[in-house]
N, C-alpha and C. Protein backbone atom coordinates (compact mmCIF):
# COMPACT_ATOMS: atom_id res chain seq x y z
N UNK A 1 96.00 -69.08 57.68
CA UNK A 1 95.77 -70.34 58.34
C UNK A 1 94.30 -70.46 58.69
N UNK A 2 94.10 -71.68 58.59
CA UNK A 2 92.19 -71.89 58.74
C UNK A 2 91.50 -72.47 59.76
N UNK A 3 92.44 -73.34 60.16
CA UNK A 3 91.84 -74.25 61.28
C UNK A 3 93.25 -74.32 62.82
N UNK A 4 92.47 -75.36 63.62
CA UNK A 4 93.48 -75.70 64.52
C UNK A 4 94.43 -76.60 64.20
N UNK A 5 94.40 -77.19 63.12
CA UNK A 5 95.52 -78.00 62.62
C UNK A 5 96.64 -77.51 62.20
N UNK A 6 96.30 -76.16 61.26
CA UNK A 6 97.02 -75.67 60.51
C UNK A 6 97.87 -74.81 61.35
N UNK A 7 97.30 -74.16 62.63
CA UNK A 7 98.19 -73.71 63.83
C UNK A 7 98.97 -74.72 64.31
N UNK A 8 98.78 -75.87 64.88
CA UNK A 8 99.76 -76.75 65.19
C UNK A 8 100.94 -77.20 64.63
N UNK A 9 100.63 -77.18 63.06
CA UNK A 9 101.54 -77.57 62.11
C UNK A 9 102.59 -76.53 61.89
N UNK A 10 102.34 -75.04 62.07
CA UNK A 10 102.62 -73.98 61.90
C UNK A 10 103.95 -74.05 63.27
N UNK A 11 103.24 -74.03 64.51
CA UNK A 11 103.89 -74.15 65.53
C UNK A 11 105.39 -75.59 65.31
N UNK A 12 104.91 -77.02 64.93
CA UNK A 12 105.41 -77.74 65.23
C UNK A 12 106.55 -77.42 63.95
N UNK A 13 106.18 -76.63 62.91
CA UNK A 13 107.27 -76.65 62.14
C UNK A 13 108.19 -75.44 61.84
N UNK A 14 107.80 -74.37 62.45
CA UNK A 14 108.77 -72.91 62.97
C UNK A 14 109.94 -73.20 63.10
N UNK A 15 110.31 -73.88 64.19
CA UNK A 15 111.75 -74.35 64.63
C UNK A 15 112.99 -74.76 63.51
N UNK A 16 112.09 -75.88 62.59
CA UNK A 16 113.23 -76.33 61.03
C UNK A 16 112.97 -75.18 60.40
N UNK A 17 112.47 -74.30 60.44
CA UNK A 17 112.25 -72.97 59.46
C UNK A 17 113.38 -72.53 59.64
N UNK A 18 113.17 -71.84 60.73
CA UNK A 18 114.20 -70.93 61.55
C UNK A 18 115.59 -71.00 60.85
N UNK A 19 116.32 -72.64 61.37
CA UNK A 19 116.88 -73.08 61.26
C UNK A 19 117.34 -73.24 59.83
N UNK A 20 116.75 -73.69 58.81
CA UNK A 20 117.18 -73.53 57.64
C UNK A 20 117.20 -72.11 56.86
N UNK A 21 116.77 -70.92 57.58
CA UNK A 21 116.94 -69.86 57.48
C UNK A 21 118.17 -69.09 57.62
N UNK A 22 118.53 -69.61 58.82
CA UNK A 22 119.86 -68.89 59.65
C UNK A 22 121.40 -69.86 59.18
N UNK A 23 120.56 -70.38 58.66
CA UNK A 23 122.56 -71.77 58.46
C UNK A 23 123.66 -71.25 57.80
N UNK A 24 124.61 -71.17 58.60
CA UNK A 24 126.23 -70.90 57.90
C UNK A 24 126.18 -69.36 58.15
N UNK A 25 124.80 -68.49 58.52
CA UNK A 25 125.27 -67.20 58.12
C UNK A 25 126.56 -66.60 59.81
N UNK A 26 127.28 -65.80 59.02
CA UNK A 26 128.21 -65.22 60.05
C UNK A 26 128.10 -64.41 60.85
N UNK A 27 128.23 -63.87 61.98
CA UNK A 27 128.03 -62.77 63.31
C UNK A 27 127.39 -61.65 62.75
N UNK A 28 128.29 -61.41 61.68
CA UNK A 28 127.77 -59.88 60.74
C UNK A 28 126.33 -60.03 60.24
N UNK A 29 125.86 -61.34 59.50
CA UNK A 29 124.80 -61.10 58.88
C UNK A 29 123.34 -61.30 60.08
N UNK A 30 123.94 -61.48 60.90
CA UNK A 30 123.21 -62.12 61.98
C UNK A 30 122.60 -60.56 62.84
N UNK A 31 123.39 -59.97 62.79
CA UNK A 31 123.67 -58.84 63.61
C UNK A 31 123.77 -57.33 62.71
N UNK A 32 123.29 -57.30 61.75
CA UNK A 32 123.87 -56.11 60.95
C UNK A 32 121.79 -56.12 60.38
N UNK A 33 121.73 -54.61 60.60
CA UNK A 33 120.30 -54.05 60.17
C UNK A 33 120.16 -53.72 58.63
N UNK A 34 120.59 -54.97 57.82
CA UNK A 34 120.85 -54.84 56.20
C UNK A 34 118.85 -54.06 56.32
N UNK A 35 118.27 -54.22 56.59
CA UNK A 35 116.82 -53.69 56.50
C UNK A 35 116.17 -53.18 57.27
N UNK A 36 117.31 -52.17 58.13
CA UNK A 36 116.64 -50.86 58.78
C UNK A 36 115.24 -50.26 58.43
N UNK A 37 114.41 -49.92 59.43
CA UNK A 37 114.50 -49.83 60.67
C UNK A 37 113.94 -51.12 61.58
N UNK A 38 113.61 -52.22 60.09
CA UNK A 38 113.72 -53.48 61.13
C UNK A 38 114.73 -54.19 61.88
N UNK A 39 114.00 -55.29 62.76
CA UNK A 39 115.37 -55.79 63.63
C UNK A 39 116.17 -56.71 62.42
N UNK A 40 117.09 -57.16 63.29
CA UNK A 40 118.65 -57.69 62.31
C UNK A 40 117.79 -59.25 62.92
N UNK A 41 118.30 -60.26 62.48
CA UNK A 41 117.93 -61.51 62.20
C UNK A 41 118.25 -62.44 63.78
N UNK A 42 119.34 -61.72 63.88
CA UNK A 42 119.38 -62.18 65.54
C UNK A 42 118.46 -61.87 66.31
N UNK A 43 117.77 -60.41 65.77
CA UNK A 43 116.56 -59.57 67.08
C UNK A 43 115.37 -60.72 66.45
N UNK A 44 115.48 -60.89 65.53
CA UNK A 44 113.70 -61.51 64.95
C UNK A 44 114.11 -63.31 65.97
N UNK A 45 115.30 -64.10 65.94
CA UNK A 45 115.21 -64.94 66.29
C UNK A 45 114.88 -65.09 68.07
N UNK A 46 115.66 -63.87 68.36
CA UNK A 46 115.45 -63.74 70.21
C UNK A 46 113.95 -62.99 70.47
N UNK A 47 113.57 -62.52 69.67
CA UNK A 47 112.39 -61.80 69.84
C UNK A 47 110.68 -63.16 69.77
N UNK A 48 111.29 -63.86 68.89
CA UNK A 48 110.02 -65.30 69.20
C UNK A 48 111.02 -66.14 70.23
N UNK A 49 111.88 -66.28 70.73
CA UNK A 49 111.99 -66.99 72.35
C UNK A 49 110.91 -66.33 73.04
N UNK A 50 111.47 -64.61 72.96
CA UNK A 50 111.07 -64.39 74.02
C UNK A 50 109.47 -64.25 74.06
N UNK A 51 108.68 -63.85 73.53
CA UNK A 51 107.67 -63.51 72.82
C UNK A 51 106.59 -65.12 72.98
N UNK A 52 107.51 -65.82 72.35
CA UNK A 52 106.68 -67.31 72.67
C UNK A 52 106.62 -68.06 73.94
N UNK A 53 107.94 -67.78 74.48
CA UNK A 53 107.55 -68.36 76.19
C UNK A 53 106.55 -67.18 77.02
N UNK A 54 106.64 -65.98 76.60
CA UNK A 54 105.30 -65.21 77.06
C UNK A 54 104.00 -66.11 77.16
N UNK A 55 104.06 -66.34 75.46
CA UNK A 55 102.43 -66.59 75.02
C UNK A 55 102.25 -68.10 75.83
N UNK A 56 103.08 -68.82 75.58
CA UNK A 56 102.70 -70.44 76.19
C UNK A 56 102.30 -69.88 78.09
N UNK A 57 103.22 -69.75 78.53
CA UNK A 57 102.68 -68.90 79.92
C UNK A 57 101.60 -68.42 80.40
N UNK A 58 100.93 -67.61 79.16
CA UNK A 58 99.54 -66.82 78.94
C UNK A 58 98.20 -68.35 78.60
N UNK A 59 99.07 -69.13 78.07
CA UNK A 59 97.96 -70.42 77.61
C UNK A 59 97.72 -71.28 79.24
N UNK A 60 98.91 -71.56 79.57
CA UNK A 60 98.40 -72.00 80.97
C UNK A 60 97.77 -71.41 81.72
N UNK A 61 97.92 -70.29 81.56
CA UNK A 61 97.49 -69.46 82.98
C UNK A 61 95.58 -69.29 82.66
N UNK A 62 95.63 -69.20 81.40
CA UNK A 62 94.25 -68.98 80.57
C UNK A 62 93.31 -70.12 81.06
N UNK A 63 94.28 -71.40 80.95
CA UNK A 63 93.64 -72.60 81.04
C UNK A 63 93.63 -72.99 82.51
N UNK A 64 93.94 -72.46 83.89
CA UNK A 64 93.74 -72.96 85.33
C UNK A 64 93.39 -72.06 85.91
N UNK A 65 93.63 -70.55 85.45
CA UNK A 65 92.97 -69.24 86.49
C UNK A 65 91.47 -69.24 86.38
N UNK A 66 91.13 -68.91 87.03
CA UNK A 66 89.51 -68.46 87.02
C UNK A 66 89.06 -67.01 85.94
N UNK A 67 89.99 -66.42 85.94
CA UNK A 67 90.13 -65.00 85.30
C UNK A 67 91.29 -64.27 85.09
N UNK A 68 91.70 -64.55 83.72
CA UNK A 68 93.18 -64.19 83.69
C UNK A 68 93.42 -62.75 82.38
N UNK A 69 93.84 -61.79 82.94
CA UNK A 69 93.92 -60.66 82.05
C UNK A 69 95.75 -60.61 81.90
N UNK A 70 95.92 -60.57 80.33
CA UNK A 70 97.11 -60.03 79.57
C UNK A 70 97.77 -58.78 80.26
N UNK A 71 99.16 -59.00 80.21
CA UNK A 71 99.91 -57.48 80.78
C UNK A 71 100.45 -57.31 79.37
N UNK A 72 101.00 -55.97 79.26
CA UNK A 72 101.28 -55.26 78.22
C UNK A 72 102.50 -55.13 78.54
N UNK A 73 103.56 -55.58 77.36
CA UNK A 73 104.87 -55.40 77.73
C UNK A 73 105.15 -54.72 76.33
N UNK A 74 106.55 -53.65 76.54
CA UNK A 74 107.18 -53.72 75.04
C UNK A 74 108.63 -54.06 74.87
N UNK A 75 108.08 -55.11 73.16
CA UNK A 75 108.48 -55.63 72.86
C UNK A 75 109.76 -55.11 72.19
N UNK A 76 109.65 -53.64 71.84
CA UNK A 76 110.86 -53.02 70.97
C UNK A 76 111.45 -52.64 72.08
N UNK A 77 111.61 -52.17 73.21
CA UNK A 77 112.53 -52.12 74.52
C UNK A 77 113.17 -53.53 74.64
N UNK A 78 112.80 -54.83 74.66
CA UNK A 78 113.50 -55.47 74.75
C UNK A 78 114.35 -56.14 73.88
N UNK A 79 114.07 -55.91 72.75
CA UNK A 79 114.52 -55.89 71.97
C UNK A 79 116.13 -55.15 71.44
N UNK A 80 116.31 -54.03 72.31
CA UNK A 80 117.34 -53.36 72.96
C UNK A 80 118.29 -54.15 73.66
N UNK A 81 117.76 -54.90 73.91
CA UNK A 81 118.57 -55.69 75.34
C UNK A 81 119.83 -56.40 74.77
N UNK A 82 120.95 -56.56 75.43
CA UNK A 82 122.50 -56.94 74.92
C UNK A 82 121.99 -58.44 74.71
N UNK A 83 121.28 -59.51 74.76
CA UNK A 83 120.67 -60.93 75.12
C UNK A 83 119.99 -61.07 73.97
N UNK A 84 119.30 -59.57 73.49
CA UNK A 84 118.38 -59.85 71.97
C UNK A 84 118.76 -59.70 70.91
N UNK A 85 120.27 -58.74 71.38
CA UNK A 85 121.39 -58.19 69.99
C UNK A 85 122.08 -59.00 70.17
N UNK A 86 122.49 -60.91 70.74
CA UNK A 86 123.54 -61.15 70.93
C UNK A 86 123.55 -62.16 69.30
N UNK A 87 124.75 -62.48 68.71
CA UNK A 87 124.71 -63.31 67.78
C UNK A 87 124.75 -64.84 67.81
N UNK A 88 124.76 -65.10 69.00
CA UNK A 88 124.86 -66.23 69.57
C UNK A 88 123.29 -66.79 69.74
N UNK A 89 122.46 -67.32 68.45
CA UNK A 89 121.16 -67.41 68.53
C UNK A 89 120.52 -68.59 68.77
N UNK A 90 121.56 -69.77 69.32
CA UNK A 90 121.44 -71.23 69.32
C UNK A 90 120.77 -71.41 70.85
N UNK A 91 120.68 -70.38 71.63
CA UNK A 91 120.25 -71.01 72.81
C UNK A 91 118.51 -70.62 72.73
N UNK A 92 118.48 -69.64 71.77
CA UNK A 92 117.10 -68.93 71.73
C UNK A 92 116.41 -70.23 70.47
N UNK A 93 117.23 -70.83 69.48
CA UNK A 93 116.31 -71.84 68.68
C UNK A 93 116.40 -72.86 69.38
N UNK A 94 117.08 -73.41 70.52
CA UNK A 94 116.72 -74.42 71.38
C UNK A 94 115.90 -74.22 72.22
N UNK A 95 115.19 -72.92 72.66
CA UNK A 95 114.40 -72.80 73.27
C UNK A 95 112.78 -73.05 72.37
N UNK A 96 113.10 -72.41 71.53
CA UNK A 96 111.89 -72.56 70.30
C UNK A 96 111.77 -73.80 70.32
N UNK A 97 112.70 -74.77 69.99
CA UNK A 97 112.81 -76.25 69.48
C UNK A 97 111.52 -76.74 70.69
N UNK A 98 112.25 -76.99 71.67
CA UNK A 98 111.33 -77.50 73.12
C UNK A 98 109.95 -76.79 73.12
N UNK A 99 109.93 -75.58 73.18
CA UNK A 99 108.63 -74.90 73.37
C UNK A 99 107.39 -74.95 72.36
N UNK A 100 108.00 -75.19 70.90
CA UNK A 100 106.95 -75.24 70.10
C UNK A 100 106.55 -77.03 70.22
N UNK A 101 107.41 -77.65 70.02
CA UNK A 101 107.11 -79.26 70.76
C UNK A 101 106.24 -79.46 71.48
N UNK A 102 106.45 -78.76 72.92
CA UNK A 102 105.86 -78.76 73.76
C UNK A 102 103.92 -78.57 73.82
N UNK A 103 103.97 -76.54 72.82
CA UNK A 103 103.14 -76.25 72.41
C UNK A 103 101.80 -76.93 71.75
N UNK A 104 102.80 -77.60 70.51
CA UNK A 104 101.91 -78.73 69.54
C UNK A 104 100.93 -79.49 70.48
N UNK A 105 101.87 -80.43 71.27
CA UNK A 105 101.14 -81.40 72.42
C UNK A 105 99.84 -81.17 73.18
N UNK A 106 100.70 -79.44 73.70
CA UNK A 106 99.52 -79.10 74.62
C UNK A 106 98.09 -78.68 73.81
N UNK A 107 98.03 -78.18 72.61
CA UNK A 107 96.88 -77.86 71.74
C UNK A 107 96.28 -79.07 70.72
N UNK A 108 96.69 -80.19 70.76
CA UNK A 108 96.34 -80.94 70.68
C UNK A 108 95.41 -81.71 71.14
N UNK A 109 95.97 -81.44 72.57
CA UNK A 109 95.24 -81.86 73.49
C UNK A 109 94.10 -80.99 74.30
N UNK A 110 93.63 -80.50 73.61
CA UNK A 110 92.93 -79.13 74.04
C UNK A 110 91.35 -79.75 73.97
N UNK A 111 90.87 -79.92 75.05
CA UNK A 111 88.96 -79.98 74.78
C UNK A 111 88.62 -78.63 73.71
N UNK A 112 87.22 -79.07 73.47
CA UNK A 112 86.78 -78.00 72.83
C UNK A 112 86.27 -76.80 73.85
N UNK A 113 86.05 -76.94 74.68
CA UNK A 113 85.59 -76.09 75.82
C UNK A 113 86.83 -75.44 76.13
N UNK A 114 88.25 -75.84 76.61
CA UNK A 114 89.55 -75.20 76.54
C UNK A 114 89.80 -73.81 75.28
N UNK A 115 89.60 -74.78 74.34
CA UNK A 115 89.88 -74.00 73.02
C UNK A 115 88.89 -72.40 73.18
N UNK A 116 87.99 -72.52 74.03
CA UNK A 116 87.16 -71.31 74.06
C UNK A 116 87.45 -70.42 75.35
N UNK A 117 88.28 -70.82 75.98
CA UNK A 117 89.20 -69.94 76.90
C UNK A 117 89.27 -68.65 77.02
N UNK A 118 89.03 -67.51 77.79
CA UNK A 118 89.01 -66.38 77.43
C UNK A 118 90.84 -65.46 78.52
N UNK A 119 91.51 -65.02 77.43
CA UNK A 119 92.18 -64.27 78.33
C UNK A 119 91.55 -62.85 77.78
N UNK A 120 91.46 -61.67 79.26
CA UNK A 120 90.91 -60.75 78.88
C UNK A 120 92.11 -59.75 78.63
N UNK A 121 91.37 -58.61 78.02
CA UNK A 121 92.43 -58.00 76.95
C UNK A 121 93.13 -56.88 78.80
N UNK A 122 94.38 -56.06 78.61
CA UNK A 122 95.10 -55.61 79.31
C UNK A 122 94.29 -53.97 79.56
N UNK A 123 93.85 -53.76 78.81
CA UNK A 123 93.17 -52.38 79.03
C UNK A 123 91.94 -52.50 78.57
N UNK A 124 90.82 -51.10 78.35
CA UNK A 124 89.78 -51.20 77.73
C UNK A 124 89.62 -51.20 76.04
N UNK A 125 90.94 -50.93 75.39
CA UNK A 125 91.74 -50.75 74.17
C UNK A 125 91.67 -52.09 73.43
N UNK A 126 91.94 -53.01 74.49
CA UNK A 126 92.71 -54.22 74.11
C UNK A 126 91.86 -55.51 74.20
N UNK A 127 91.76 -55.81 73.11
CA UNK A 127 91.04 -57.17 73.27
C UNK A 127 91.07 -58.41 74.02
N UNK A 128 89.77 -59.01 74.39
CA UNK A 128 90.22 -60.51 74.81
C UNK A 128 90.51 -61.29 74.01
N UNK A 129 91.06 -62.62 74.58
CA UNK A 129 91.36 -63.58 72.76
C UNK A 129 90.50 -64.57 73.55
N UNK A 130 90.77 -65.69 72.78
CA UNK A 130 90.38 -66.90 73.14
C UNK A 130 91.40 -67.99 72.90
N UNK A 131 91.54 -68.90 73.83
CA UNK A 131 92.84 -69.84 72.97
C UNK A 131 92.89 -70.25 71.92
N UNK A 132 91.88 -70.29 70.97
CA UNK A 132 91.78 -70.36 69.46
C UNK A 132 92.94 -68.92 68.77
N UNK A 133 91.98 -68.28 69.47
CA UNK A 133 92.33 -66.76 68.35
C UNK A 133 93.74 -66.83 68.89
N UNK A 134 94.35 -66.65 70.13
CA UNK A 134 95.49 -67.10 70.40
C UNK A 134 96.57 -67.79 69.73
N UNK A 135 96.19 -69.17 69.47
CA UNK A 135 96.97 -69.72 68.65
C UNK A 135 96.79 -69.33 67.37
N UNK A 136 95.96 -68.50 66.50
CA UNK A 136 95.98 -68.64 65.06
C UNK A 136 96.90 -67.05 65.40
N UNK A 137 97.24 -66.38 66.22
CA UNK A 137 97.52 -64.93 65.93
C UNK A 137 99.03 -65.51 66.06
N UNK A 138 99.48 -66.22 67.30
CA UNK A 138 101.05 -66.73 67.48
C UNK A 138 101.54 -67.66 66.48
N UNK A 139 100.70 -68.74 65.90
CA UNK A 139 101.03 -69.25 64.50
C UNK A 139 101.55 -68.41 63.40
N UNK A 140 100.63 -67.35 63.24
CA UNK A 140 101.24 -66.44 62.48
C UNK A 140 102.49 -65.36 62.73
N UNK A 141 102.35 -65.17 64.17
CA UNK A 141 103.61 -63.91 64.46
C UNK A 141 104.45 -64.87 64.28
N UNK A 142 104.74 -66.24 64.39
CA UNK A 142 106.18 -66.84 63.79
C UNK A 142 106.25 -66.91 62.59
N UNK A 143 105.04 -67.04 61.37
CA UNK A 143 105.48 -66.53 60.18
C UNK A 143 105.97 -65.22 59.88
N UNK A 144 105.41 -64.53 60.31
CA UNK A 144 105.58 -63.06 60.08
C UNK A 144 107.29 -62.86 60.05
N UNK A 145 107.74 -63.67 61.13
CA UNK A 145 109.37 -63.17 61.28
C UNK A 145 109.73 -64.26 60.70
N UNK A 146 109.21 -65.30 59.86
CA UNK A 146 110.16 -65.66 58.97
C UNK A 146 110.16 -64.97 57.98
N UNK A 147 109.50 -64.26 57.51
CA UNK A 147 109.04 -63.67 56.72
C UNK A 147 110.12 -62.20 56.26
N UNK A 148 110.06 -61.85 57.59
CA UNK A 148 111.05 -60.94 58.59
C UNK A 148 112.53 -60.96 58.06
N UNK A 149 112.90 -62.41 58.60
CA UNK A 149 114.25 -62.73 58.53
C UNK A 149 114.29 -62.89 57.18
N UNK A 150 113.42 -62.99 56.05
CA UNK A 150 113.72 -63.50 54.50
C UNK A 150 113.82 -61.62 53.79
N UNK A 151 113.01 -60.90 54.50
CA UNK A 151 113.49 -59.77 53.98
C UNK A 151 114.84 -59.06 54.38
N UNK A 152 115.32 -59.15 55.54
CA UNK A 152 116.72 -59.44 55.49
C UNK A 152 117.37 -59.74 54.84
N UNK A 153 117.33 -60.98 54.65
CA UNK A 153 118.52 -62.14 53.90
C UNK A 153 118.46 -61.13 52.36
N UNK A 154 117.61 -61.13 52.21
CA UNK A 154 117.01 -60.95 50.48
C UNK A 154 118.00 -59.32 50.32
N UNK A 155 118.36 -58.73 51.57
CA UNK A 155 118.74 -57.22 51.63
C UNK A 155 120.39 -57.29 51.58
N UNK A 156 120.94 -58.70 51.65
CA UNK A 156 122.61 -59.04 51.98
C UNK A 156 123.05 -58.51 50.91
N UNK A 157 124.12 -57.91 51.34
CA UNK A 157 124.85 -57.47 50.33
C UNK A 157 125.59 -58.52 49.00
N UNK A 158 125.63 -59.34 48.03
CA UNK A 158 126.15 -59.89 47.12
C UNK A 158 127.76 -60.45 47.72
């Protein structure tokens, strides 16, 4: 992706991805690690809820704190969680639905001075971003797990 457009577009169109990704499939395919030791298609779909209401959180806070530093969470612990293994993945793409919506709007609407936003990185390890680099890295972590979920699918048994 190249610009801030191409993040927005990225963002505003994740959600019908998703969605035409996951259609008709059953509890099993949803839930079964056909491509161990990655997650099963349910973990990749609960894993950008959760993951993306992080990052939008991190954009506000970027954009009204005076000085706002990243916490470090992990993501494969929660990923564990009975909520991230559940097959029931319609409340997590309705969350996507609203949030990337939402998202689009708010970066749209972004001054150019916004767009240069600094959140600082969580340790001395860890980088700062900027709400640019921000959005082009979360544009992509939702490709990545479609990407994710297609190596899955591609792993179903016949």
């Amino acid at each position: 992706m190249e610009n801030r457009a191409d993040y927005i577009d990225a963002f505003r169109q994740l959600p019908a991805q998703l969605r035409e990704k996951v259609q008709g499939l059953s509890v099993e395919q949803l839930t079964t690690a056909y491509n161990a030791p990655e997650w099963t298609i349910a973990q990749n779909i609960h894993h950008l809820a959760d993951t993306h209401m992080v990052c939008i959180r991190r954009f506000k806070l970027i954009l009204t704190s005076p000085s706002f530093q990243f916490t470090a969470y992990d993501v494969n612990a929660i990923a564990e969680y009975p909520d991230a293994k559940d097959a029931d993945i319609e409340h997590s793409l309705k969350i996507l639905e609203g949030l990337h919506a939402r998202w689009a709007i708010l970066l749209e609407n972004l001054t150019e001075e916004e767009w240069g936003k600094i959140g600082r990185g969580s340790s001395p390890d860890r980088p700062d971003y900027s709400l640019e680099e921000l959005a082009r890295v979360y544009s992509q972590h939702g490709l990545n797990h479609l990407q994710q979920i297609q190596d899955v699918l591609d792993k179903l048994p016949a």
